[in-house]
Protein backbone atom coordinates (compact mmCIF):
# COMPACT_ATOMS: atom_id res chain seq x y z
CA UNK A 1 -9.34 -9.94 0.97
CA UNK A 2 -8.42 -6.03 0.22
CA UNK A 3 -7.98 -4.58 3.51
CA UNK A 4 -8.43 -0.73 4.01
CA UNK A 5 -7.96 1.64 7.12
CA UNK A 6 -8.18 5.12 7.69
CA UNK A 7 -4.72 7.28 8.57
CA UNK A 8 -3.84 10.54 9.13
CA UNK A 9 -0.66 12.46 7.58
CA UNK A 10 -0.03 16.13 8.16
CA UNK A 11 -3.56 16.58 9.49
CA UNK A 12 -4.63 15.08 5.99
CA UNK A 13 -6.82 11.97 5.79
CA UNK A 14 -6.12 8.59 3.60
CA UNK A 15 -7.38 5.78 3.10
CA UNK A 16 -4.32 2.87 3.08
CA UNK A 17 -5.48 -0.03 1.18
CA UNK A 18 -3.98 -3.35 0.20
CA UNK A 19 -4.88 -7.42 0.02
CA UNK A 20 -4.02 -9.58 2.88
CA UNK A 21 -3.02 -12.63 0.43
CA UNK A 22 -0.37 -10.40 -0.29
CA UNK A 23 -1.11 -9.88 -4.39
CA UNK A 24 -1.33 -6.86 -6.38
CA UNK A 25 -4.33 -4.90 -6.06
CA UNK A 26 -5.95 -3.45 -9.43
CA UNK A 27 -7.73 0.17 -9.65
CA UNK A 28 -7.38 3.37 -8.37
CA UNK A 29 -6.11 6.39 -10.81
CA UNK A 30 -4.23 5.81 -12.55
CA UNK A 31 -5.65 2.38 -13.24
CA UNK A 32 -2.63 0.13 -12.30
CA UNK A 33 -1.78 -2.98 -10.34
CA UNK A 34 -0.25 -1.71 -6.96
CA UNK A 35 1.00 -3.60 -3.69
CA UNK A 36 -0.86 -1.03 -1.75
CA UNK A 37 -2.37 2.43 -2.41
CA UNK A 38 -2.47 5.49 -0.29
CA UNK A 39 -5.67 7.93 -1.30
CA UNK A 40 -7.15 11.15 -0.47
CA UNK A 41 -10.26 10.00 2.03
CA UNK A 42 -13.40 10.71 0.13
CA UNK A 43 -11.51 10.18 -3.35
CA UNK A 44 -13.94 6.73 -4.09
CA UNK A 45 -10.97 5.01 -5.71
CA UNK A 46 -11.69 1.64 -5.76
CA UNK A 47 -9.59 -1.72 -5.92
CA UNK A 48 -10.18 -5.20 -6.97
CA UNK A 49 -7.69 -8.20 -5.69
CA UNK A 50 -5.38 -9.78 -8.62
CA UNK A 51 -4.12 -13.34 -8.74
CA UNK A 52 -0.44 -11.83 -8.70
CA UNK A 53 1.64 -12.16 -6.13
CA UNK A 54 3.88 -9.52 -4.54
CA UNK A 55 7.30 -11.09 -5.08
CA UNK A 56 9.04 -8.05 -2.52
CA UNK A 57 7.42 -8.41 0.42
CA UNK A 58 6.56 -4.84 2.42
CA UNK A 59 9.89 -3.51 4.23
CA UNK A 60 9.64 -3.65 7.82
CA UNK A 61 10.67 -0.71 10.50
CA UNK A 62 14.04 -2.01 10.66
CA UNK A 63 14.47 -2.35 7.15
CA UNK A 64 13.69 1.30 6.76
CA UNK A 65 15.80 2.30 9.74
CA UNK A 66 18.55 -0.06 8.13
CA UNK A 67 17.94 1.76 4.72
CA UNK A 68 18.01 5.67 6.12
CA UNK A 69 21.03 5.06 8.10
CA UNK A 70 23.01 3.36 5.52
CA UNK A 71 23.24 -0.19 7.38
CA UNK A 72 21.06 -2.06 4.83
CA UNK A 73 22.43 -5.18 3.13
């Protein structure tokens, strides 16, 4: 099921979007499959679930932390 909640960067609004089967979600602009899009509230892009599965799965904190500080694998 494509999932979407409402953040807030900077003081600017987006909408975070992505499918909980963890596939590719089609749409947006431009018009591409996508593990998970971050738009501009109010920007009506729209997504549709694929049959594709993600083959990375999304990096966790630690992963990042791992990644910025140079400790990642």
């Amino acid at each position: 099921m494509i999932k979407t909640e409402t953040i807030t960067i900077n003081e600017k609004q987006l909408v975070h979007t992505w499918s909980d089967r963890n596939v590719y979600i089609y749409g947006g602009s431009p018009e591409n499959n996508y593990d998970e899009a971050y738009d501009p509230f109010g920007s009506g892009r729209t997504y549709v679930e694929t049959d594709i599965p993600i083959e990375h799965p999304n990096p966790t904190a630690e992963d990042i932390v791992n990644i910025l500080t140079g400790e990642a694998e």
